[in-house]
Each structure stands twice: as structure tokens, then as C-alpha cells.
PDB file of N, CA and C in Angstrom:
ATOM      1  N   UNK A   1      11.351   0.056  -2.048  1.00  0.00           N
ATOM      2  CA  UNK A   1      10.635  -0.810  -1.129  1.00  0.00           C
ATOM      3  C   UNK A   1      10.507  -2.190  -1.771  1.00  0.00           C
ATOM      4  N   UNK A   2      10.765  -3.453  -0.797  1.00  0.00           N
ATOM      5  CA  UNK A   2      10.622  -4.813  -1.406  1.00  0.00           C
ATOM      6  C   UNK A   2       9.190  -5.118  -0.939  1.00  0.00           C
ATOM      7  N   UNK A   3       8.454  -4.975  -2.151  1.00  0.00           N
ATOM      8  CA  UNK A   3       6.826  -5.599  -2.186  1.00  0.00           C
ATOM      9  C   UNK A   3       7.094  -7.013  -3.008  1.00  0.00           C
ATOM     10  N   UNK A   4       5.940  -7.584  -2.562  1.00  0.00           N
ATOM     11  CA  UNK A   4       4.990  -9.314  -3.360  1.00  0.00           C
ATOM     12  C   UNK A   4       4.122  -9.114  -3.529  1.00  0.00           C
ATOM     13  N   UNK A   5       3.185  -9.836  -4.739  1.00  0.00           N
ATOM     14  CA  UNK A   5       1.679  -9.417  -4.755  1.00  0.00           C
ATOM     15  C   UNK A   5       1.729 -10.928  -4.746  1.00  0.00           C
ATOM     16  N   UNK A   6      -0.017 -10.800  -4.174  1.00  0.00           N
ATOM     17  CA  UNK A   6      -0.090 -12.753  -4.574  1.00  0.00           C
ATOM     18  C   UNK A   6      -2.104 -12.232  -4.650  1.00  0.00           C
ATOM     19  N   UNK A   7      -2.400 -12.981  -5.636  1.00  0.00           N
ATOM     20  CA  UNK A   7      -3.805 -12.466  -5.799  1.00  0.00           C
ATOM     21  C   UNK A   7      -4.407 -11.381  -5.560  1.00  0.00           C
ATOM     22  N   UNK A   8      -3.752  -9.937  -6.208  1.00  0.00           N
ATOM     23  CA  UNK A   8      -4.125  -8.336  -5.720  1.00  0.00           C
ATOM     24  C   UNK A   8      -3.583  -8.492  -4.921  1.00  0.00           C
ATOM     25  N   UNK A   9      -3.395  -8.608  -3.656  1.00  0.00           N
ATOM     26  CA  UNK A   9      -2.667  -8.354  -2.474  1.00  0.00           C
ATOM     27  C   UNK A   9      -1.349  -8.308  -2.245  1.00  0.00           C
ATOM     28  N   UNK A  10      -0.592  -7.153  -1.580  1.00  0.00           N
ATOM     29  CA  UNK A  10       0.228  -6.809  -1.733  1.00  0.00           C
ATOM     30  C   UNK A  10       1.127  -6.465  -0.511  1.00  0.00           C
ATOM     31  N   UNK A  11       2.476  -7.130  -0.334  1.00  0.00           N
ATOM     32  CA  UNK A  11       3.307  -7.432   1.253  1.00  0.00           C
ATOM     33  C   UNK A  11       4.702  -6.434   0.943  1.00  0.00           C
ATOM     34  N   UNK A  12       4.304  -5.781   2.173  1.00  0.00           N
ATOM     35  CA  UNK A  12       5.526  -4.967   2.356  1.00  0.00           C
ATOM     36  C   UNK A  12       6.710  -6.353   3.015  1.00  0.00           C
ATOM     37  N   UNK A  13       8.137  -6.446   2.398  1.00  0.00           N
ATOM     38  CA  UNK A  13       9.065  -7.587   2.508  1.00  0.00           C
ATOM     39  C   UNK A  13      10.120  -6.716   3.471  1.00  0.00           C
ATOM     40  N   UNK A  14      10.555  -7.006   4.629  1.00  0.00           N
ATOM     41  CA  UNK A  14      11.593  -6.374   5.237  1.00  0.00           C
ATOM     42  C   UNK A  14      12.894  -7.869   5.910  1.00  0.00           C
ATOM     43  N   UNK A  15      13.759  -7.326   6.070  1.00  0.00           N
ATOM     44  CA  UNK A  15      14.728  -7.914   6.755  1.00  0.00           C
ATOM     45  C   UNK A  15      14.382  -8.058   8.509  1.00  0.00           C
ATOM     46  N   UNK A  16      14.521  -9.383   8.852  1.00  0.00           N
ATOM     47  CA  UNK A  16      14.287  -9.024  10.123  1.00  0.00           C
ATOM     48  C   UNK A  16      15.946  -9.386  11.039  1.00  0.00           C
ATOM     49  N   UNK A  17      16.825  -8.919  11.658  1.00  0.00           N
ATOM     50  CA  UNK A  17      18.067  -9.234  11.882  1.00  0.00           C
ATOM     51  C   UNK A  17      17.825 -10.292  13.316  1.00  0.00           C
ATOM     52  N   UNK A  18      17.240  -9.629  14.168  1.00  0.00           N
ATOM     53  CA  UNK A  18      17.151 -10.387  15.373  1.00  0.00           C
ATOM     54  C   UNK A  18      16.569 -12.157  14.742  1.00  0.00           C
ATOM     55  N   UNK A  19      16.159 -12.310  13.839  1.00  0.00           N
ATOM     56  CA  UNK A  19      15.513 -13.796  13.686  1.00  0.00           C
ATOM     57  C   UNK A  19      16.422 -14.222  12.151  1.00  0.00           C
ATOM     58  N   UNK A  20      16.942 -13.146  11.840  1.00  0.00           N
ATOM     59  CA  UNK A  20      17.711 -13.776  10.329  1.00  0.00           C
ATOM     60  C   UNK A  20      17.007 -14.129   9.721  1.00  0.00           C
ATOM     61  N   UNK A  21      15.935 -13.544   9.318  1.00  0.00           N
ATOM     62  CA  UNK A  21      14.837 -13.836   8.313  1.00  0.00           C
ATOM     63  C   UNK A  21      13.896 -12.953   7.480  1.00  0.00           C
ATOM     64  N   UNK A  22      13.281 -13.361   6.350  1.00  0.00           N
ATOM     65  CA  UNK A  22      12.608 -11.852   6.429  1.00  0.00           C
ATOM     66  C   UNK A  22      11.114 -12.059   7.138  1.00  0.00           C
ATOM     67  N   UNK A  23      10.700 -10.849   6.937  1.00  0.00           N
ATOM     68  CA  UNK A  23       9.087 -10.581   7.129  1.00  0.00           C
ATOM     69  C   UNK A  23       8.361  -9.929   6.377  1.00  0.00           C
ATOM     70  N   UNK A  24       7.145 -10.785   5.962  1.00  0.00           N
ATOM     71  CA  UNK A  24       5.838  -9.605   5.315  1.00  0.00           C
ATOM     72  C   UNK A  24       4.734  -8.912   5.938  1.00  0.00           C
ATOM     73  N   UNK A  25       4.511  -8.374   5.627  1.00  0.00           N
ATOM     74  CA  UNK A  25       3.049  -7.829   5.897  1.00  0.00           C
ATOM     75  C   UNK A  25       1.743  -7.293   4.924  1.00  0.00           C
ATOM     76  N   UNK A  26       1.075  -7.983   5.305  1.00  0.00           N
ATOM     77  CA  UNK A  26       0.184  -8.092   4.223  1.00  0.00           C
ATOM     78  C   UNK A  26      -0.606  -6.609   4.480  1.00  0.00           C
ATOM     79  N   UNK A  27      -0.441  -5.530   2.822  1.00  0.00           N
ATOM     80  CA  UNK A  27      -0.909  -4.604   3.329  1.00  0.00           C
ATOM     81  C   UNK A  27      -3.019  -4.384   2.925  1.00  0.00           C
ATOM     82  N   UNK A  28      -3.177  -2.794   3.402  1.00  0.00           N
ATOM     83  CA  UNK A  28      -4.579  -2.778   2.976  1.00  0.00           C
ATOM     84  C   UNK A  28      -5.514  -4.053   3.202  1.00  0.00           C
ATOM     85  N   UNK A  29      -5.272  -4.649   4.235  1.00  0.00           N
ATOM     86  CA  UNK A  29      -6.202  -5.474   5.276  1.00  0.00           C
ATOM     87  C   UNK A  29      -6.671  -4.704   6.292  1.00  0.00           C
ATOM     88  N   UNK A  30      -8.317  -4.720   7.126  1.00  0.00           N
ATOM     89  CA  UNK A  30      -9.211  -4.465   8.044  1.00  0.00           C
ATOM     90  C   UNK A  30      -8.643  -4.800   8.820  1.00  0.00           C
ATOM     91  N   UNK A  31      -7.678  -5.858   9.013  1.00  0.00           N
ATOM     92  CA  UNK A  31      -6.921  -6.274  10.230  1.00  0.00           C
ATOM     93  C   UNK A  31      -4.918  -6.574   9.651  1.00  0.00           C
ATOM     94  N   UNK A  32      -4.500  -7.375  10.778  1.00  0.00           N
ATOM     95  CA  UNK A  32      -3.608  -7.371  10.923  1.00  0.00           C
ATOM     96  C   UNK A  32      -2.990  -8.532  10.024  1.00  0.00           C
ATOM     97  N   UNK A  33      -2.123  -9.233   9.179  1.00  0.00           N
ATOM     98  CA  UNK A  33      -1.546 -10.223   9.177  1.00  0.00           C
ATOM     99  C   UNK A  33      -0.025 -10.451   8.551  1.00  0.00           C
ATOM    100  N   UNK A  34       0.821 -11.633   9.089  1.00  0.00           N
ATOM    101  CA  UNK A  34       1.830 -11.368   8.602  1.00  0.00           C
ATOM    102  C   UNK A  34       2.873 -12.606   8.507  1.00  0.00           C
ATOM    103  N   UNK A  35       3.807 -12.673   8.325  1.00  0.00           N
ATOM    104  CA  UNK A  35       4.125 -14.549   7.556  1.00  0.00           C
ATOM    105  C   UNK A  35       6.110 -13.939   7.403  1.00  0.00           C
ATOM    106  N   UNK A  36       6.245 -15.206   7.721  1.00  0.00           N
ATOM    107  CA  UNK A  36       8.234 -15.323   7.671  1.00  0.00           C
ATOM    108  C   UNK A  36       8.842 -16.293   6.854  1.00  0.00           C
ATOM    109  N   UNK A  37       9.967 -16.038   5.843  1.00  0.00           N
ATOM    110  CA  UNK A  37      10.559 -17.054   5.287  1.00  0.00           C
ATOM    111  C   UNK A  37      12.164 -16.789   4.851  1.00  0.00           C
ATOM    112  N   UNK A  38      12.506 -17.710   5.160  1.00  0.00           N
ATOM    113  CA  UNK A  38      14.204 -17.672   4.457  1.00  0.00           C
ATOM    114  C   UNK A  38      14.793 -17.082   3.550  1.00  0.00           C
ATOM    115  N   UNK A  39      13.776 -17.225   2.298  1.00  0.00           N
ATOM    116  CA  UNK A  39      14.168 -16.942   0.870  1.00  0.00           C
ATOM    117  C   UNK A  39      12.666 -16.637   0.193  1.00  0.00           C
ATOM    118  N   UNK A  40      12.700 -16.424  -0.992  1.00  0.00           N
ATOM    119  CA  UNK A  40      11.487 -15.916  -1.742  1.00  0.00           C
ATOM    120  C   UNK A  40      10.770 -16.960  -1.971  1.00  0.00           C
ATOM    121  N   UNK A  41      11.336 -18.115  -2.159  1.00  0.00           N
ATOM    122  CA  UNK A  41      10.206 -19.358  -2.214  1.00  0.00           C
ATOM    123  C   UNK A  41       9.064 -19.915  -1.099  1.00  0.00           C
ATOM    124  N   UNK A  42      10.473 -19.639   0.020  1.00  0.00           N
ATOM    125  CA  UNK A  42       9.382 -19.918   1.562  1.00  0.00           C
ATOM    126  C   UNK A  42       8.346 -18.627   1.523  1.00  0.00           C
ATOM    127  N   UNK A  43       9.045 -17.311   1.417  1.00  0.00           N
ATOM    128  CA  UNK A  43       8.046 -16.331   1.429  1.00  0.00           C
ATOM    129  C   UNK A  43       6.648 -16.384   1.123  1.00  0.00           C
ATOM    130  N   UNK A  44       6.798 -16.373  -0.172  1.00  0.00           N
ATOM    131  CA  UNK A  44       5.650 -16.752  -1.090  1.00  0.00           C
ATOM    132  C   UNK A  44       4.441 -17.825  -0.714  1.00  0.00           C
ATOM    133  N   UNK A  45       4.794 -18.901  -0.348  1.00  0.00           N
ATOM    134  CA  UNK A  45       4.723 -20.113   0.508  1.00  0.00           C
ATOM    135  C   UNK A  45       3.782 -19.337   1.495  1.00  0.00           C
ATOM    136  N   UNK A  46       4.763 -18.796   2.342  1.00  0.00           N
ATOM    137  CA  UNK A  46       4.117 -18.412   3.480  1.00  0.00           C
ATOM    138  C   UNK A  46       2.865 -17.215   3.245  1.00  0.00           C
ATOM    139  N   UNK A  47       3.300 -16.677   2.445  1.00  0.00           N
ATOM    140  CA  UNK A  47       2.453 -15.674   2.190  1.00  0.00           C
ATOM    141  C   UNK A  47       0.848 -16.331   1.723  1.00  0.00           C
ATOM    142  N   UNK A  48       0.988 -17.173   0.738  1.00  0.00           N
ATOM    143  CA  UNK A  48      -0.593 -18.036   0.593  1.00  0.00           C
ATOM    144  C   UNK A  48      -1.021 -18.119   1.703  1.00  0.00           C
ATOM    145  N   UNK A  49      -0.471 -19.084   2.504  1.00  0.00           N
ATOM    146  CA  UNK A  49      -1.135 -19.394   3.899  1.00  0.00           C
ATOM    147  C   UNK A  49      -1.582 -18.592   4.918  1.00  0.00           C
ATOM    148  N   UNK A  50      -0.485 -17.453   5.087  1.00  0.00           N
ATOM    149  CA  UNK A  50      -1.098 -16.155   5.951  1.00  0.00           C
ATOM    150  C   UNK A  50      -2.449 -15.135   5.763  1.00  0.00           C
ATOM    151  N   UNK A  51      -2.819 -15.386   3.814  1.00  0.00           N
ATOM    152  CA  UNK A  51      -3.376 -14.623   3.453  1.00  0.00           C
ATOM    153  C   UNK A  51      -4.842 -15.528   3.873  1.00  0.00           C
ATOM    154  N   UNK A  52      -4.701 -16.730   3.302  1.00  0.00           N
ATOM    155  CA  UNK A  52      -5.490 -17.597   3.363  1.00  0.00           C
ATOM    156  C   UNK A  52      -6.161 -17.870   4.578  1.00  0.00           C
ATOM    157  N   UNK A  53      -5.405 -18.059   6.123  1.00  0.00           N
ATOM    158  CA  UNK A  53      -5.937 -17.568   7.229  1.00  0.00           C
ATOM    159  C   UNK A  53      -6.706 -16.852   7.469  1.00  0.00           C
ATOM    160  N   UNK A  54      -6.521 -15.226   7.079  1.00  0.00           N
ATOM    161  CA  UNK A  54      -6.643 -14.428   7.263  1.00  0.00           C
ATOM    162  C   UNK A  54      -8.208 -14.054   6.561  1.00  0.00           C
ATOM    163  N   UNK A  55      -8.350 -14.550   5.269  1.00  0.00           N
ATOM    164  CA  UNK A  55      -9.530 -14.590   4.574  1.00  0.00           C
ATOM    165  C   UNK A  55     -10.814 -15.742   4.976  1.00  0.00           C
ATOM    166  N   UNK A  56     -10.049 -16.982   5.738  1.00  0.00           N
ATOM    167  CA  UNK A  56     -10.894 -17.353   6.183  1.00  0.00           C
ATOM    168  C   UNK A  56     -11.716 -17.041   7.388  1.00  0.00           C
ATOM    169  N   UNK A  57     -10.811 -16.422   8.065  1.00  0.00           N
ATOM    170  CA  UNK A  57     -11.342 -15.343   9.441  1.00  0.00           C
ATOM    171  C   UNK A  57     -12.673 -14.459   9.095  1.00  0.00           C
ATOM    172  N   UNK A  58     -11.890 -13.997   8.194  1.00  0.00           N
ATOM    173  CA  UNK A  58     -12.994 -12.901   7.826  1.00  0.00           C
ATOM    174  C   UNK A  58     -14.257 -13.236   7.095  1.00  0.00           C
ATOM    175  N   UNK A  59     -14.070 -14.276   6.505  1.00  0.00           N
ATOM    176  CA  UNK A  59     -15.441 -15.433   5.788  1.00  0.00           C
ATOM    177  C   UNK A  59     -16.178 -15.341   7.483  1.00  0.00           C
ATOM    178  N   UNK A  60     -15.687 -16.737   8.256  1.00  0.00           N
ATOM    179  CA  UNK A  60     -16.312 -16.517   8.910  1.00  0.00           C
ATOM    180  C   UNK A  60     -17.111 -15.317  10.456  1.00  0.00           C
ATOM    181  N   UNK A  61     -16.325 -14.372   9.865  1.00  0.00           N
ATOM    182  CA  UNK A  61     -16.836 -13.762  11.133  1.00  0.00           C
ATOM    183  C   UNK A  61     -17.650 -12.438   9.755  1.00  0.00           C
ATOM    184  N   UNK A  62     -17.739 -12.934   9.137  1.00  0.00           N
ATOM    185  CA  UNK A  62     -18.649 -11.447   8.316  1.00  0.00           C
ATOM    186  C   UNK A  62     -17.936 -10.259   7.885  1.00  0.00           C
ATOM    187  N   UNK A  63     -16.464 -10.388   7.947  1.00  0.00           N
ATOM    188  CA  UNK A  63     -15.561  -9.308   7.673  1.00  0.00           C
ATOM    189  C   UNK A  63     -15.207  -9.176   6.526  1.00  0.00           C
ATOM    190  N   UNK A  64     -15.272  -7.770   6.024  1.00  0.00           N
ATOM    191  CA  UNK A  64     -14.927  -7.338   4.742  1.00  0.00           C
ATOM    192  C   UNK A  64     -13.202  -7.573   4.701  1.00  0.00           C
ATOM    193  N   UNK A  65     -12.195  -8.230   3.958  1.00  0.00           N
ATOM    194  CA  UNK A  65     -10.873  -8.190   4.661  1.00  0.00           C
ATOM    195  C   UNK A  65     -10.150  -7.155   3.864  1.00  0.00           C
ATOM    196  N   UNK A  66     -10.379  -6.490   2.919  1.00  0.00           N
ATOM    197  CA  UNK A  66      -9.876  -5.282   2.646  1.00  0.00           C
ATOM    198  C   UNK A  66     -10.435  -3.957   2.797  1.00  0.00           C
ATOM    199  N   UNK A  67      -9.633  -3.118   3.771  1.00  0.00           N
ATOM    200  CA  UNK A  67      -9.778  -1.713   3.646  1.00  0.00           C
ATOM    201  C   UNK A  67     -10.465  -0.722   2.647  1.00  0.00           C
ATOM    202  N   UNK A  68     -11.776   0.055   3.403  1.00  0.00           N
ATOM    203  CA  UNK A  68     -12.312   0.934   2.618  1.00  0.00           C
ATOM    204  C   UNK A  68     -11.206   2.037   2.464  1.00  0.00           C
ATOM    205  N   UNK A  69     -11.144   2.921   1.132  1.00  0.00           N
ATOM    206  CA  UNK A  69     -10.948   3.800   1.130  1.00  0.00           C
ATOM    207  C   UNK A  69     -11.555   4.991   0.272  1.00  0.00           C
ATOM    208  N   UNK A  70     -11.997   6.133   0.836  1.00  0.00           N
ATOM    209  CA  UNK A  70     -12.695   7.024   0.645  1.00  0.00           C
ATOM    210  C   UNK A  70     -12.786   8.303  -0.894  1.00  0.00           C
ATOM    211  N   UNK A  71     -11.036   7.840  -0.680  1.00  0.00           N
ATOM    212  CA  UNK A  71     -10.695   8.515  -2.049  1.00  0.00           C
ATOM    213  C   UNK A  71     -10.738  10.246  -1.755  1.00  0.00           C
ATOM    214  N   UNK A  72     -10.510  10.097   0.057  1.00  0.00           N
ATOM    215  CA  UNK A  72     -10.139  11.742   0.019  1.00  0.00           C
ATOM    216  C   UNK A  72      -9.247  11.841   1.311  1.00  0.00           C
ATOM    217  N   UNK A  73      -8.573  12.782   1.101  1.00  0.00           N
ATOM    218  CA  UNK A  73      -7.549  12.623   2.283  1.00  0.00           C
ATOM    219  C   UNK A  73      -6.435  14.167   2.263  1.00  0.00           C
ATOM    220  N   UNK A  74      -6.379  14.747   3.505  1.00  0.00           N
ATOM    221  CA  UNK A  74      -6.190  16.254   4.059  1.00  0.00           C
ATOM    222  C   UNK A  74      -4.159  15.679   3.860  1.00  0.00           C
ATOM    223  N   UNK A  75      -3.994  16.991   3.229  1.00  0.00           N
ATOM    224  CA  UNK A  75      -2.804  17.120   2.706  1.00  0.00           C
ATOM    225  C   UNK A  75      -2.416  18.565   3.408  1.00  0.00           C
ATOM    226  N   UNK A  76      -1.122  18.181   4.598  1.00  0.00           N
ATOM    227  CA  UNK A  76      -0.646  19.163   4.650  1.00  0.00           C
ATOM    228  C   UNK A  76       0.801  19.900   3.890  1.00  0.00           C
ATOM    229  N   UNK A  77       0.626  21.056   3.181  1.00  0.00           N
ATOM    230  CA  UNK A  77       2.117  21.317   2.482  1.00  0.00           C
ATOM    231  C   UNK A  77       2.365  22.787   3.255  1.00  0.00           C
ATOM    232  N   UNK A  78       3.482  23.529   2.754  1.00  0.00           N
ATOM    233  CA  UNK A  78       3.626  24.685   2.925  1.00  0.00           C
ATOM    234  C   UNK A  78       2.910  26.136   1.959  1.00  0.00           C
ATOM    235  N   UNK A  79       2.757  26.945   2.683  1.00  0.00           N
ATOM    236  CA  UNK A  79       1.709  28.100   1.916  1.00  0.00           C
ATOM    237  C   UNK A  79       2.936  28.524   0.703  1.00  0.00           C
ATOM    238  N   UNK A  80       4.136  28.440   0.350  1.00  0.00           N
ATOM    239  CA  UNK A  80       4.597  28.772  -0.325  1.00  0.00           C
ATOM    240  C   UNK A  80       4.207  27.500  -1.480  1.00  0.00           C
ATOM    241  N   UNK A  81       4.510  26.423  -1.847  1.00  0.00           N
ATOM    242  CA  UNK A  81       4.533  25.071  -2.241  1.00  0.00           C
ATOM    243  C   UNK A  81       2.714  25.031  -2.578  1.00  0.00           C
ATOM    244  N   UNK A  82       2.223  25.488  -2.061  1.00  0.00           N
ATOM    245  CA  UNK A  82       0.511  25.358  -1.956  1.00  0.00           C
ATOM    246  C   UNK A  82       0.214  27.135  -3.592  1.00  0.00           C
ATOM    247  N   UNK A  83       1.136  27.609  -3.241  1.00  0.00           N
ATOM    248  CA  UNK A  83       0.792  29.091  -4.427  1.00  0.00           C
ATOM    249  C   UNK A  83       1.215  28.423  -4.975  1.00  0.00           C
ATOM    250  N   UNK A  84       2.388  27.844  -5.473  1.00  0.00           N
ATOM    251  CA  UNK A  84       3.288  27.180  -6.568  1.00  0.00           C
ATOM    252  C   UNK A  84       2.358  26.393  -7.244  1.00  0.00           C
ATOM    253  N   UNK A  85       1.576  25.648  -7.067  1.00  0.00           N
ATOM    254  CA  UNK A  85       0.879  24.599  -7.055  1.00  0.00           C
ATOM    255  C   UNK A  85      -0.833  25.302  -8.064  1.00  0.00           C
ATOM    256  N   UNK A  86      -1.210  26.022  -6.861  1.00  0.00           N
ATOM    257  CA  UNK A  86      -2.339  26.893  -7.432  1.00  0.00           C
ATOM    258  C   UNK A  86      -1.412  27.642  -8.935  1.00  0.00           C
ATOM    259  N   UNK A  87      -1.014  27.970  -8.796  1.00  0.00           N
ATOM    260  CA  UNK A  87      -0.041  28.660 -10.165  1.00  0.00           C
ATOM    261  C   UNK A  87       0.185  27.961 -11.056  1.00  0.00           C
ATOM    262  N   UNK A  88       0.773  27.236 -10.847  1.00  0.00           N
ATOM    263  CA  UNK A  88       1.022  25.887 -11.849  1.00  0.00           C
ATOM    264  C   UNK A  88      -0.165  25.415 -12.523  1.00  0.00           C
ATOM    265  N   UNK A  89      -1.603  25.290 -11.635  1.00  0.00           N
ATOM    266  CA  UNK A  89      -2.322  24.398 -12.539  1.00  0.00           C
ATOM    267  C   UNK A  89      -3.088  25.615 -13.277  1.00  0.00           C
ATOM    268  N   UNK A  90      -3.255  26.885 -12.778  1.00  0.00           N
ATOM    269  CA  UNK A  90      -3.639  27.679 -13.418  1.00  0.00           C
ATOM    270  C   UNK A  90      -3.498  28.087 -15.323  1.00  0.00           C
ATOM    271  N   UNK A  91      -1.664  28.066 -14.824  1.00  0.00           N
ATOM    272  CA  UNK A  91      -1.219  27.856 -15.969  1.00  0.00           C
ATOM    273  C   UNK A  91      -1.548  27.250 -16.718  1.00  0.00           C
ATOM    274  N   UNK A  92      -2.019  25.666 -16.716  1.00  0.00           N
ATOM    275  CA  UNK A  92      -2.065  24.847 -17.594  1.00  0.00           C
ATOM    276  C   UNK A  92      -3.245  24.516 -17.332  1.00  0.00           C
ATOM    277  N   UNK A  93      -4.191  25.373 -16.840  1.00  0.00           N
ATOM    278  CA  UNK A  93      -5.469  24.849 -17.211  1.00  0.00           C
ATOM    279  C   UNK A  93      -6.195  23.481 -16.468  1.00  0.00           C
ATOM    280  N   UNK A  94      -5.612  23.885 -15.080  1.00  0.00           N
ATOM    281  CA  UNK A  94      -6.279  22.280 -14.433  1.00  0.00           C
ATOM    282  C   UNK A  94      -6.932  23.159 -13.022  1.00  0.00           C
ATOM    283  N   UNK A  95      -7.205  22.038 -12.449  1.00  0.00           N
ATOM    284  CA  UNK A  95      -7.513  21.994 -10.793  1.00  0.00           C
ATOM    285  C   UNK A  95      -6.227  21.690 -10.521  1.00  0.00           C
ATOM    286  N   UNK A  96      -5.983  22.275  -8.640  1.00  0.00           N
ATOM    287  CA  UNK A  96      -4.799  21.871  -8.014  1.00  0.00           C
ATOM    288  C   UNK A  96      -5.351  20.495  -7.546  1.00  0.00           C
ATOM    289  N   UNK A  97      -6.265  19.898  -7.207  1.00  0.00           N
ATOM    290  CA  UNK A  97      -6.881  18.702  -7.114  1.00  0.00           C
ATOM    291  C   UNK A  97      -5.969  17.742  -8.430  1.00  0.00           C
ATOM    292  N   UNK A  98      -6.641  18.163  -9.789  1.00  0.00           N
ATOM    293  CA  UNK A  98      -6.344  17.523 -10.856  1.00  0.00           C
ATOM    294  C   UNK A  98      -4.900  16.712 -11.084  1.00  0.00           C
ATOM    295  N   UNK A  99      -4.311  18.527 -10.696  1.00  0.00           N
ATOM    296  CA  UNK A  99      -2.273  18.414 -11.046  1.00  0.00           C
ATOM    297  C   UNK A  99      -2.104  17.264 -10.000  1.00  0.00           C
ATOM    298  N   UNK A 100      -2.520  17.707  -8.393  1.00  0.00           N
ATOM    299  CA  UNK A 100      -2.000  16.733  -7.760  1.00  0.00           C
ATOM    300  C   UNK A 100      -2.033  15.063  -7.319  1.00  0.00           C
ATOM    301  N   UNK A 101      -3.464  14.833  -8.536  1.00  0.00           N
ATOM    302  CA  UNK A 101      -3.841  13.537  -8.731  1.00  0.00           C
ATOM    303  C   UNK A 101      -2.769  13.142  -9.125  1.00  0.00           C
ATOM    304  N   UNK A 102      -2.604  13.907 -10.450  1.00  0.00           N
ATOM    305  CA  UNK A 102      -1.617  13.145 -11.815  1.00  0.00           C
ATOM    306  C   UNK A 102      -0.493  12.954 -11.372  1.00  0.00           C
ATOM    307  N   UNK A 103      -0.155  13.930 -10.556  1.00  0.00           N
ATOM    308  CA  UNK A 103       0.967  13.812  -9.456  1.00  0.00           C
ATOM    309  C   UNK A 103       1.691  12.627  -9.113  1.00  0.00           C
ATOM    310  N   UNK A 104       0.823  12.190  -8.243  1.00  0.00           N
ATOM    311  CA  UNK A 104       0.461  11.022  -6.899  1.00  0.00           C
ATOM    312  C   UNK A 104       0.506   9.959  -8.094  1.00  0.00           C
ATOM    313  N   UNK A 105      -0.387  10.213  -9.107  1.00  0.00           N
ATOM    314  CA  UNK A 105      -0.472   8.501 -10.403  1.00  0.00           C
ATOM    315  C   UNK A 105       1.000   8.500 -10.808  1.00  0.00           C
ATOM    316  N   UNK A 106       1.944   9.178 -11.128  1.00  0.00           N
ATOM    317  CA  UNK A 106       3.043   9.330 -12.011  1.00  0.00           C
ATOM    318  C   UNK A 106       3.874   8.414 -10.444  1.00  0.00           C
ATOM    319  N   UNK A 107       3.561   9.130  -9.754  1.00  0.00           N
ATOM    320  CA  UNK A 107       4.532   8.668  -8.229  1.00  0.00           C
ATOM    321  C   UNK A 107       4.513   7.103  -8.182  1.00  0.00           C
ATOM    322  N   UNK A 108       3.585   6.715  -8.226  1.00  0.00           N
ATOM    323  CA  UNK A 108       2.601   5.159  -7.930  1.00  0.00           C
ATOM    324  C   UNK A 108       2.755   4.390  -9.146  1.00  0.00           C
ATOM    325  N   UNK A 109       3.006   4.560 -10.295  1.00  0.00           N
ATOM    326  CA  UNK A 109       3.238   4.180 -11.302  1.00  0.00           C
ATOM    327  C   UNK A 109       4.593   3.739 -11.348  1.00  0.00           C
ATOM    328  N   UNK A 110       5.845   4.795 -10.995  1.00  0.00           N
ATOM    329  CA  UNK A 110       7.136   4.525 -11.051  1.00  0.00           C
ATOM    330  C   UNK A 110       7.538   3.488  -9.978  1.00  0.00           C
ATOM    331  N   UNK A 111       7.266   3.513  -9.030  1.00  0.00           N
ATOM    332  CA  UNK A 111       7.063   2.826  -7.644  1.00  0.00           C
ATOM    333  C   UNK A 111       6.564   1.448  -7.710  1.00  0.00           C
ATOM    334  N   UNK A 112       5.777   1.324  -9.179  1.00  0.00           N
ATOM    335  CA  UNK A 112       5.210  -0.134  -8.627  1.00  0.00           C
ATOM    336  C   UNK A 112       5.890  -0.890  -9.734  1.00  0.00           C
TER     337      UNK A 112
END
């Protein structure tokens, strides 16, 4: 995936074909926002300004502009993949909670 960060914040970068350009999107915002540029310089560019909009919105209207998150969230797998799992951490002495934190960190780590 082509990400940007610009002050913590962080833009998913895609190709857009119909406009020959790319697009970001600014993620983990309460709302919506999003910014276009030629090359990585305009990007970037654009990206201050979109963010900057976007934070001033939320100044003034009382809005928190980043997304709560709860830090819990329903995982569906298969009952086979789900024993594997319970087994596994057994083995080694964890929670299936635990394994599948370290999991998810190892995932997010390589990724970023």
C-alpha cells in the first residue's frame, strides 16, 4: 500500500486513471477528507492544506478530528484456525488474546 504521513497523520495514495492523477485520503479522521496531485511534491503540498482545512473545521465546530478507538474488536475466523490458535498459545504459555496481539504488532510493524 502507498501511504504519506504528514504530522501523525496518515494518507492512503492511489492512482486515479479517469483524472491521471493521484489521490489521498486522509485516514482515521471523524470525517471525511481528501487532496490530488501530479507527483509527490504536489501531493504533499496538497496534503498540508487538506489536512489543514479539515482541522480547522473541526476547531471550529468543537470536533474531535481523529477517530476514537476502543481497542476491541469481534474477529471472525474458522473453528478449526480458532483450536489452532487456542493450542498454540497454550503451548507457549499465553492468552489467544495475547498471541493474537503480537500477531497483528508483527503484521503492522512490517507494513509500516
Amino acid at each position: 500500500m502507498n501511504t504519506m504521513t504528514l504530522d501523525g497523520y496518515h494518507a492512503k495514495i492511489e492512482y486515479d486513471s479517469e483524472l491521471d492523477t493521484f489521490r489521498g485520503e486522509i485516514l482515521g479522521l471523524t470525517g471525511g477528507a481528501d487532496f490530488y496531485g501530479k507527483n509527490p511534491k504536489e501531493l504533499k503540498a496538497e496534503f498540508k492544506k487538506s489536512l489543514n482545512v479539515f482541522l480547522e473545521v473541526c476547531r471550529e465546530k468543537g470536533i474531535e478530528p481523529r477517530r476514537n478507538y476502543s481497542g476491541k474488536f469481534n474477529l471472525r475466523i474458522s473453528p478449526e484456525l480458532h483450536e489452532q490458535l487456542a493450542i498454540k498459545a497454550q503451548v507457549i504459555g499465553k492468552s489467544v488474546n495475547s498471541l493474537a496481539q503480537e500477531a497483528l504488532q508483527q503484521l503492522v510493524a512490517k507494513a509500516g
